[in-house]
Protein backbone atom coordinates (compact mmCIF):
# COMPACT_ATOMS: atom_id res chain seq x y z
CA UNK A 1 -29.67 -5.91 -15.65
CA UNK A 2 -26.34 -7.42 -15.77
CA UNK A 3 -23.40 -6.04 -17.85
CA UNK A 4 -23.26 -7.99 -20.16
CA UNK A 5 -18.97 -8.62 -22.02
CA UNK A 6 -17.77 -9.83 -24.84
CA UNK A 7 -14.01 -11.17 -23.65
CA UNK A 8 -10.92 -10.64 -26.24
CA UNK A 9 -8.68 -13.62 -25.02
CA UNK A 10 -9.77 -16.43 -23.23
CA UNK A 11 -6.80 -18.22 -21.12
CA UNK A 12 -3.72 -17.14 -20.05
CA UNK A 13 -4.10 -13.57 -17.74
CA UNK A 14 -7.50 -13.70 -19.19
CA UNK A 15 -8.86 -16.22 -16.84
CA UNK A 16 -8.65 -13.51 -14.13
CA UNK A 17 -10.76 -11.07 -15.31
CA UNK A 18 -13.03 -14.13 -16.69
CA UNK A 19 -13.47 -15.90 -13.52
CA UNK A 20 -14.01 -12.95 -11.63
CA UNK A 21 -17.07 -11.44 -14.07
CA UNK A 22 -18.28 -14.91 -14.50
CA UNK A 23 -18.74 -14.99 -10.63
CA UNK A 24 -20.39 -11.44 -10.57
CA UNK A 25 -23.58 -10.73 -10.15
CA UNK A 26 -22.63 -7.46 -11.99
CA UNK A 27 -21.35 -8.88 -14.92
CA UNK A 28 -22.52 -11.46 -17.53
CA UNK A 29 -19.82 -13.33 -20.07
CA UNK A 30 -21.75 -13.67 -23.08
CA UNK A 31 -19.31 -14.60 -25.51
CA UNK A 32 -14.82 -15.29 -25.60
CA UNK A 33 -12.58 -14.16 -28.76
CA UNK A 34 -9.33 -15.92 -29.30
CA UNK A 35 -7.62 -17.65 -32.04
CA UNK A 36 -6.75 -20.73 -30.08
CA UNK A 37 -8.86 -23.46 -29.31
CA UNK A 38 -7.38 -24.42 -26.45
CA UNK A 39 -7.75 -21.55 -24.79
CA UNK A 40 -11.49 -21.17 -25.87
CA UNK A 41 -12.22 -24.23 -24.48
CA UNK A 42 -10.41 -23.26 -21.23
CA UNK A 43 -12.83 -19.98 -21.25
CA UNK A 44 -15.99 -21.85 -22.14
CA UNK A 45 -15.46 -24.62 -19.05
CA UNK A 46 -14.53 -21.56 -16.58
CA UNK A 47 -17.31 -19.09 -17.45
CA UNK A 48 -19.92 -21.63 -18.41
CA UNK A 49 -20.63 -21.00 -21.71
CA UNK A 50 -21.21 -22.93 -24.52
CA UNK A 51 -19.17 -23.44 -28.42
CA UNK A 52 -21.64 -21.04 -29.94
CA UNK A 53 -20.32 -18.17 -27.61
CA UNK A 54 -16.87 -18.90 -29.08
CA UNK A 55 -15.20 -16.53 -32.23
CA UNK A 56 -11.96 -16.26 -33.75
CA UNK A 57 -12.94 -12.38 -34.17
CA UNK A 58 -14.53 -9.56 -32.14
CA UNK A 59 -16.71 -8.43 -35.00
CA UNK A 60 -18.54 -11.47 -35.16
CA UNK A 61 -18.88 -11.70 -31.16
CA UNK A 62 -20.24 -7.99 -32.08
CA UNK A 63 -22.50 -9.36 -34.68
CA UNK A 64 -23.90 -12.42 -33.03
CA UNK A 65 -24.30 -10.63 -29.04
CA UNK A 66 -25.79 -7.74 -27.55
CA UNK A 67 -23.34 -6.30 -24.81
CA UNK A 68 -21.88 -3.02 -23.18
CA UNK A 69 -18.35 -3.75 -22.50
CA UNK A 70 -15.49 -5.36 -24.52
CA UNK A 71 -12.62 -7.02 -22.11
CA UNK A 72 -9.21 -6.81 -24.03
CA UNK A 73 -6.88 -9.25 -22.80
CA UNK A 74 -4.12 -9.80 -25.76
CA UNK A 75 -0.74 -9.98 -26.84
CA UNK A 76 0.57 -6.04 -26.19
CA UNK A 77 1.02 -4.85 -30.09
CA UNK A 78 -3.35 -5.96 -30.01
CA UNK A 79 -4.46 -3.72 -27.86
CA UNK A 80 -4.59 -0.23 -29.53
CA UNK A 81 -6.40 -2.46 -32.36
CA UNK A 82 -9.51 -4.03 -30.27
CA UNK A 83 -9.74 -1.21 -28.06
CA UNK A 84 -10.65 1.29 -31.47
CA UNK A 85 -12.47 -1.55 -32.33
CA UNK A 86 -15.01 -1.43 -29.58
CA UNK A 87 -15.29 1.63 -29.03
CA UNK A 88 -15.95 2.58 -32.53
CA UNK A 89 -19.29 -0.50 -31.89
CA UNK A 90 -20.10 2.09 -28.97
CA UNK A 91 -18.63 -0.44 -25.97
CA UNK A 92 -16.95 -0.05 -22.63
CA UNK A 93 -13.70 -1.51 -22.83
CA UNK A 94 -11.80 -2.97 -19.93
CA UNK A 95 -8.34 -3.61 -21.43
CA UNK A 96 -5.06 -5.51 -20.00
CA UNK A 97 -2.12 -3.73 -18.76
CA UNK A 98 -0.29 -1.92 -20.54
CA UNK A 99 -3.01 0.52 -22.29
CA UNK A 100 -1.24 1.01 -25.47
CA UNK A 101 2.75 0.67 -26.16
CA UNK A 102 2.24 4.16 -27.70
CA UNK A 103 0.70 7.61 -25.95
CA UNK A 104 -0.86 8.39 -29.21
CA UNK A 105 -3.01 5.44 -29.63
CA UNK A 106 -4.28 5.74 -25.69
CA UNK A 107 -4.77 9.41 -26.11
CA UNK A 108 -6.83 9.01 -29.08
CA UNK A 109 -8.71 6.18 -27.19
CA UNK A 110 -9.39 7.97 -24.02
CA UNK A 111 -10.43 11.14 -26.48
CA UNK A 112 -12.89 8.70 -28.39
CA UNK A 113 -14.44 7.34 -25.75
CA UNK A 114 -15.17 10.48 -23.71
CA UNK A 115 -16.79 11.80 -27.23
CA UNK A 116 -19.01 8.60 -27.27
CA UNK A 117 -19.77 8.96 -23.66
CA UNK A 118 -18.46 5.38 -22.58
CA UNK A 119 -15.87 4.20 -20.19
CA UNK A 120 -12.22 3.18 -20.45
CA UNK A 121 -10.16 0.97 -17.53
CA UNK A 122 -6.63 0.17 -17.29
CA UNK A 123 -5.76 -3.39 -15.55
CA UNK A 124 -3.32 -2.03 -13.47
CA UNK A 125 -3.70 -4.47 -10.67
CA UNK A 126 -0.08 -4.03 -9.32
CA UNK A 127 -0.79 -0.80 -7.75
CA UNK A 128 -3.86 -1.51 -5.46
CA UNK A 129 -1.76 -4.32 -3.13
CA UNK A 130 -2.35 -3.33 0.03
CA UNK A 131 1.37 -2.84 0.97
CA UNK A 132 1.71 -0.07 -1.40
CA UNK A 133 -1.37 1.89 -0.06
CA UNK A 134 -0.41 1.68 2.80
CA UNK A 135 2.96 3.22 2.20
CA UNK A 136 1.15 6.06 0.23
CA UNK A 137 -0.85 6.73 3.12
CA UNK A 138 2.19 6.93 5.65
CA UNK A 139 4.06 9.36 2.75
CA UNK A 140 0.48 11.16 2.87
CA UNK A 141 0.15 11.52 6.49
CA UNK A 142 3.98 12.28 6.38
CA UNK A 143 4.18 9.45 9.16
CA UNK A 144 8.50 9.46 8.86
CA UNK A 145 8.89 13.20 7.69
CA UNK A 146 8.22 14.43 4.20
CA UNK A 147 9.54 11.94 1.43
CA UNK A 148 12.80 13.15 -0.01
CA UNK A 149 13.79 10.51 -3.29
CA UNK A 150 12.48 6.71 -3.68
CA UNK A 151 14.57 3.79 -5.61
CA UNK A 152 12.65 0.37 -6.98
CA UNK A 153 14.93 -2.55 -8.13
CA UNK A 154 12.90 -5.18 -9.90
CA UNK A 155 14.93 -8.57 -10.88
CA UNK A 156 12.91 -11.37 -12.58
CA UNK A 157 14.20 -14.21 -14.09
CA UNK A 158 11.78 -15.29 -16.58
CA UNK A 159 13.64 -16.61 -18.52
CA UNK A 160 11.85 -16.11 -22.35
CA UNK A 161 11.05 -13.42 -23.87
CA UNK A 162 7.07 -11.41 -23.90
CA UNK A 163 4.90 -11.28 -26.88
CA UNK A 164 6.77 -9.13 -29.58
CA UNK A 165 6.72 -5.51 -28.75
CA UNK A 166 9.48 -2.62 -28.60
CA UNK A 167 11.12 -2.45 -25.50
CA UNK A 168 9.55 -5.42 -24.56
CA UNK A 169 10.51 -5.17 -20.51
CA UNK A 170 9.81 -1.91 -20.16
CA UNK A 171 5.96 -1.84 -21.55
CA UNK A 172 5.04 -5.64 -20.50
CA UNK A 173 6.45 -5.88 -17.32
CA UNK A 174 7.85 -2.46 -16.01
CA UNK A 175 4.70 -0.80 -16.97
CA UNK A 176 3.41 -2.84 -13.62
CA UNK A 177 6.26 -1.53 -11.27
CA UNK A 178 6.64 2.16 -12.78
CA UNK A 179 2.78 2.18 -12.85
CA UNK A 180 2.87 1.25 -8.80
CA UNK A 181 6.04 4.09 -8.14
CA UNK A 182 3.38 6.66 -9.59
CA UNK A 183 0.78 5.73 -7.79
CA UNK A 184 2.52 5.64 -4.36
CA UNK A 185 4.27 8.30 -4.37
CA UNK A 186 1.66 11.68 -4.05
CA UNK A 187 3.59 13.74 -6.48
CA UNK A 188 3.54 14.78 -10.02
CA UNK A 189 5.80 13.61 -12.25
CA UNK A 190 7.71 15.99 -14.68
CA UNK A 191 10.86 15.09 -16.18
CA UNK A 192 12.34 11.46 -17.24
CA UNK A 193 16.19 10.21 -18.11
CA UNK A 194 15.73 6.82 -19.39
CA UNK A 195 17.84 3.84 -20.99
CA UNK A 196 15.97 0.77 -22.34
CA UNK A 197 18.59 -1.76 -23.53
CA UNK A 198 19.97 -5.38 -23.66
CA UNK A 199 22.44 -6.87 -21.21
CA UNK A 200 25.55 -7.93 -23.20
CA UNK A 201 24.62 -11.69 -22.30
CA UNK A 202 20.87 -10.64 -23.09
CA UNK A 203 19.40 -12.95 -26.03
CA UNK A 204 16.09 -10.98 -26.28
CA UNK A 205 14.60 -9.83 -29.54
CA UNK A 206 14.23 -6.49 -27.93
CA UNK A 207 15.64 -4.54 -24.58
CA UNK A 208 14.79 -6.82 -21.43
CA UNK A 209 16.20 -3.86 -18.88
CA UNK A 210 15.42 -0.69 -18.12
CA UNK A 211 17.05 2.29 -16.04
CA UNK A 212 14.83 5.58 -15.39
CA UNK A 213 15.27 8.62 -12.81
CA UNK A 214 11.73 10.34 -12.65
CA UNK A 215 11.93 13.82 -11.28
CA UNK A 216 8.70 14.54 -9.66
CA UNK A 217 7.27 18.16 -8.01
CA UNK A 218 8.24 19.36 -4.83
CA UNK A 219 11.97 18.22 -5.58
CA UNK A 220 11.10 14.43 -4.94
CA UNK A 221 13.40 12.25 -7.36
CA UNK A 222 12.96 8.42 -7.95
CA UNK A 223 14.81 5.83 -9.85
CA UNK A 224 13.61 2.24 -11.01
CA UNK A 225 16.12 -0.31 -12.49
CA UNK A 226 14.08 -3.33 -13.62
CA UNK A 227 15.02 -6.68 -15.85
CA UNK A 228 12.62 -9.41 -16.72
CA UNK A 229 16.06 -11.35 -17.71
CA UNK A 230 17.88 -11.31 -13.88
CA UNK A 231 19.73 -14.54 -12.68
CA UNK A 232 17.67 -13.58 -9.46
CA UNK A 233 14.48 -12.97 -8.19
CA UNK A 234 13.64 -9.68 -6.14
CA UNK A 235 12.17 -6.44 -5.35
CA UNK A 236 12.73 -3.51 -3.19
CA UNK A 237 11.44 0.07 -2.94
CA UNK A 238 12.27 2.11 -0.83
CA UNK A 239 11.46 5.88 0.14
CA UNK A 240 13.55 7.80 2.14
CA UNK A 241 11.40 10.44 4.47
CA UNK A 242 13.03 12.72 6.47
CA UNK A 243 13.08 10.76 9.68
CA UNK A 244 12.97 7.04 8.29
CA UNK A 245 12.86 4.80 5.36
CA UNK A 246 9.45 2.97 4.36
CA UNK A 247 10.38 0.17 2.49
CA UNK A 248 8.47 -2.65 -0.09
CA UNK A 249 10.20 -6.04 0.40
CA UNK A 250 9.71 -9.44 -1.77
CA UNK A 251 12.61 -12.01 -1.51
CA UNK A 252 10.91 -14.01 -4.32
CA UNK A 253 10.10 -10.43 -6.75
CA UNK A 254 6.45 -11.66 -6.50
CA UNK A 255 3.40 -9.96 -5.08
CA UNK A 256 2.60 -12.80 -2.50
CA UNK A 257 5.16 -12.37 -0.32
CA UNK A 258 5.73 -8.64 -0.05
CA UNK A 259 6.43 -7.11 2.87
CA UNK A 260 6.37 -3.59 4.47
CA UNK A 261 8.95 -2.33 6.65
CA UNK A 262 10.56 0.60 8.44
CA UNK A 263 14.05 1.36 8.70
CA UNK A 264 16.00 3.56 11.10
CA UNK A 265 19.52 3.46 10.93
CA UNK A 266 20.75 -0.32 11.27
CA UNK A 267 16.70 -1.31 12.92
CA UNK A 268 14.37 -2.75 11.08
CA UNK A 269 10.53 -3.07 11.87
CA UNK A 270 7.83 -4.76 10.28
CA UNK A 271 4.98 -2.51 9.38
CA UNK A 272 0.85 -3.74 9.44
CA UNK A 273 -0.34 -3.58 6.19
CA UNK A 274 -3.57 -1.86 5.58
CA UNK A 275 -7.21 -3.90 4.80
CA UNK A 276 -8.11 -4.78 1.16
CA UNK A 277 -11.32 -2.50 0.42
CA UNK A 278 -14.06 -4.92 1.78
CA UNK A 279 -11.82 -7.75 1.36
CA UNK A 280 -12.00 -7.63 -2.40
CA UNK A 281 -9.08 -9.43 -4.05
CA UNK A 282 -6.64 -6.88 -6.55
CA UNK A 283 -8.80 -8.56 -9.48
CA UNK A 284 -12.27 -7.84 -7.92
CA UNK A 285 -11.44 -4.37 -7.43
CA UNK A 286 -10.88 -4.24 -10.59
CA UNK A 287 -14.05 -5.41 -12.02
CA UNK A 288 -16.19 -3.86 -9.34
CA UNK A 289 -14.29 -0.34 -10.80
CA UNK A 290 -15.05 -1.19 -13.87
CA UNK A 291 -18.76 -0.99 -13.21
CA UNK A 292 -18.59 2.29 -11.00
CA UNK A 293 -17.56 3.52 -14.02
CA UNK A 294 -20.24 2.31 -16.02
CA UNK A 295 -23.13 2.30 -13.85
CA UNK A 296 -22.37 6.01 -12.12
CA UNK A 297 -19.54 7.76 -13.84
CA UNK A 298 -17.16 7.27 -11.72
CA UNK A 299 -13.79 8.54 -12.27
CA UNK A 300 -11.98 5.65 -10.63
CA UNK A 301 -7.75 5.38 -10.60
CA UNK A 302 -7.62 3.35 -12.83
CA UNK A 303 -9.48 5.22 -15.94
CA UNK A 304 -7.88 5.35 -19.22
CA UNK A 305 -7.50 9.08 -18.78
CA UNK A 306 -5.94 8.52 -15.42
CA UNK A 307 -3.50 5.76 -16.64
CA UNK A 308 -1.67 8.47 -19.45
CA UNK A 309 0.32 9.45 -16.66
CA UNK A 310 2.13 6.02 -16.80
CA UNK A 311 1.55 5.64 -20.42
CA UNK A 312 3.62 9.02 -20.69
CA UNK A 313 6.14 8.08 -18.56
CA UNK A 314 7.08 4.58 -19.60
CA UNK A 315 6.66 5.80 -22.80
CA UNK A 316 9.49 8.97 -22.52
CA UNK A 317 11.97 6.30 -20.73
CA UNK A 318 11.84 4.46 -24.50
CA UNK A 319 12.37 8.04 -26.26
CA UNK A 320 15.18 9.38 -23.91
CA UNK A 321 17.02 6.02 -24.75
CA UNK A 322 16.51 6.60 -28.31
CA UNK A 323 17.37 10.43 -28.21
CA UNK A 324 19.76 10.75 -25.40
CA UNK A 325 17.97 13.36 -23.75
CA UNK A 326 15.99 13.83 -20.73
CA UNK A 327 11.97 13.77 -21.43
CA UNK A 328 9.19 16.38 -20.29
CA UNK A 329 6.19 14.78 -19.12
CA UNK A 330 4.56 17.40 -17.39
């Protein structure tokens, strides 16, 4: 039998997750949650279903449908909310980066729903592009020397501000890139120096930049400077190995047009960039660990007890800016 999902938001990043499930033999859309009608009418034309499968709250989704998992796909400051919500029903839940914007509302998620004996997954799609596994597999196979430090500039100009939240660039967009830096680089993180804070031009309610150094083990140091309020658009990372630089390169700061190179003193190579995972699509990987997890207990990467990591490190970046200190996160 299908597994059957109740969706929290029905447009917007939504429609990914949506489209994807709705296309699934796997997975069965039985119902959408949002407050606007738009959007619910967007949901019911792309997954099929019909006005009755359409709520302005989860707990009468809950009431009205049988199902095993609860997508959460909301404004940031929601999620903590719908995610103790479902799980207290006894669901799966499948929530939108980032987890929580606070470590103690996704520890006390990931503790509930290991008690209950269901499944939590962070949509952390940024991390499984191919380019960046296949620069953690060069830094694993030491392919240019052991990795010695790593830096990430992220520039986006979108121009308006995210949903409210504290430190709104930091947990709605550099969540994605500081999320990725963990996940490519195969050490552990342990201390952070952070500063969250406004531009002096900035006209956000709250900061749209962020500066962190992450010390990891092994002596490996990185440092991400990222700002959904550039003039620009662009990204970089690089790692510096012992022998030669592996580098992430997007002209545009989009995922689309990233590419992977090698640098040697003033030469520059291209790089081939490793196969998706049976050609699945960042978004179908996603689902299709979503229901490893359900159907055999998987413990995929992107579990909610797998995603504190980046919960605790985005998280000390906002409380070393607030304290002036550096952060233990080990």
């Amino acid at each position: 039998m299908a597994i059957r999902t109740i969706h929290v938001g029905a447009w917007n990043r939504a429609r990914a997750h949506l489209g994807v499930m709705s296309d699934s033999e796997v997975f069965e859309p039985v119902a959408l949650v949002d407050t606007n009608q738009e959007f619910l009418a967007k949901g019911r034309e792309l997954s099929g279903l019909g006005q009755d499968a359409s709520y302005g709250t989860l707990a009468e989704a809950l009431g009205e449908h049988d199902c095993e998992a609860v997508v959460v796909v909301t404004p940031v400051m929601l999620h903590a909310p719908f995610i103790d919500e479902a799980l207290a029903a006894g669901k799966h839940v499948m929530v939108e980066k980032p987890f929580t914007v606070d470590l103690a509302d996704a520890e006390r998620a990931v503790a509930t729903a290991e008690r209950q004996g269901v499944q939590l997954l962070v949509t952390q799609n940024d991390r499984l592009n191919p380019v960046f596994k296949t620069m953690r597999r060069h830094l694993e196979e030491e392919t240019f020397g052991p990795p010695g430090y790593a830096v990430m500039i992220h520039d986006k100009p979108r121009n308006r501000p995210y949903h409210d939240s504290p430190h709104m660039h930091l947990w709605q967009q550099g969540v994605h890139q500081i999320d990725t830096l963990i996940a490519t680089i195969p050490r552990t993180p342990i201390r952070v120096r952070g500063l969250s804070v406004e531009p002096p031009w900035g006209n956000w309610p709250t900061p749209s930049l962020a500066h962190a150094t992450i010390e990891f083990d092994d002596a490996f140091s990185a440092t991400y400077v990222g700002t959904s309020q550039a003039r620009h658009a662009e990204f970089h990372f690089t790692i510096e190995c012992a022998d030669a630089a592996i580098a992430a390169v997007s002209p545009t700061g989009g995922a689309g047009d990233t590419s992977l190179v090698v640098k040697q003193g003033a030469e520059v190579e291209a790089l081939d960039v490793d196969a998706r995972p049976n050609g699945m699509t960042e978004d179908e990987q996603i689902s299709d660990m979503f229901a490893r997890q359900i159907l055999k207990g998987e413990d995929t990467e992107l579990s909610g007890r797998n995603n504190l990591t980046t919960i605790r490190v985005v998280g000390a970046v906002a409380k070393s800016t607030e304290l002036g200190t550096v952060v233990d996160v080990s």
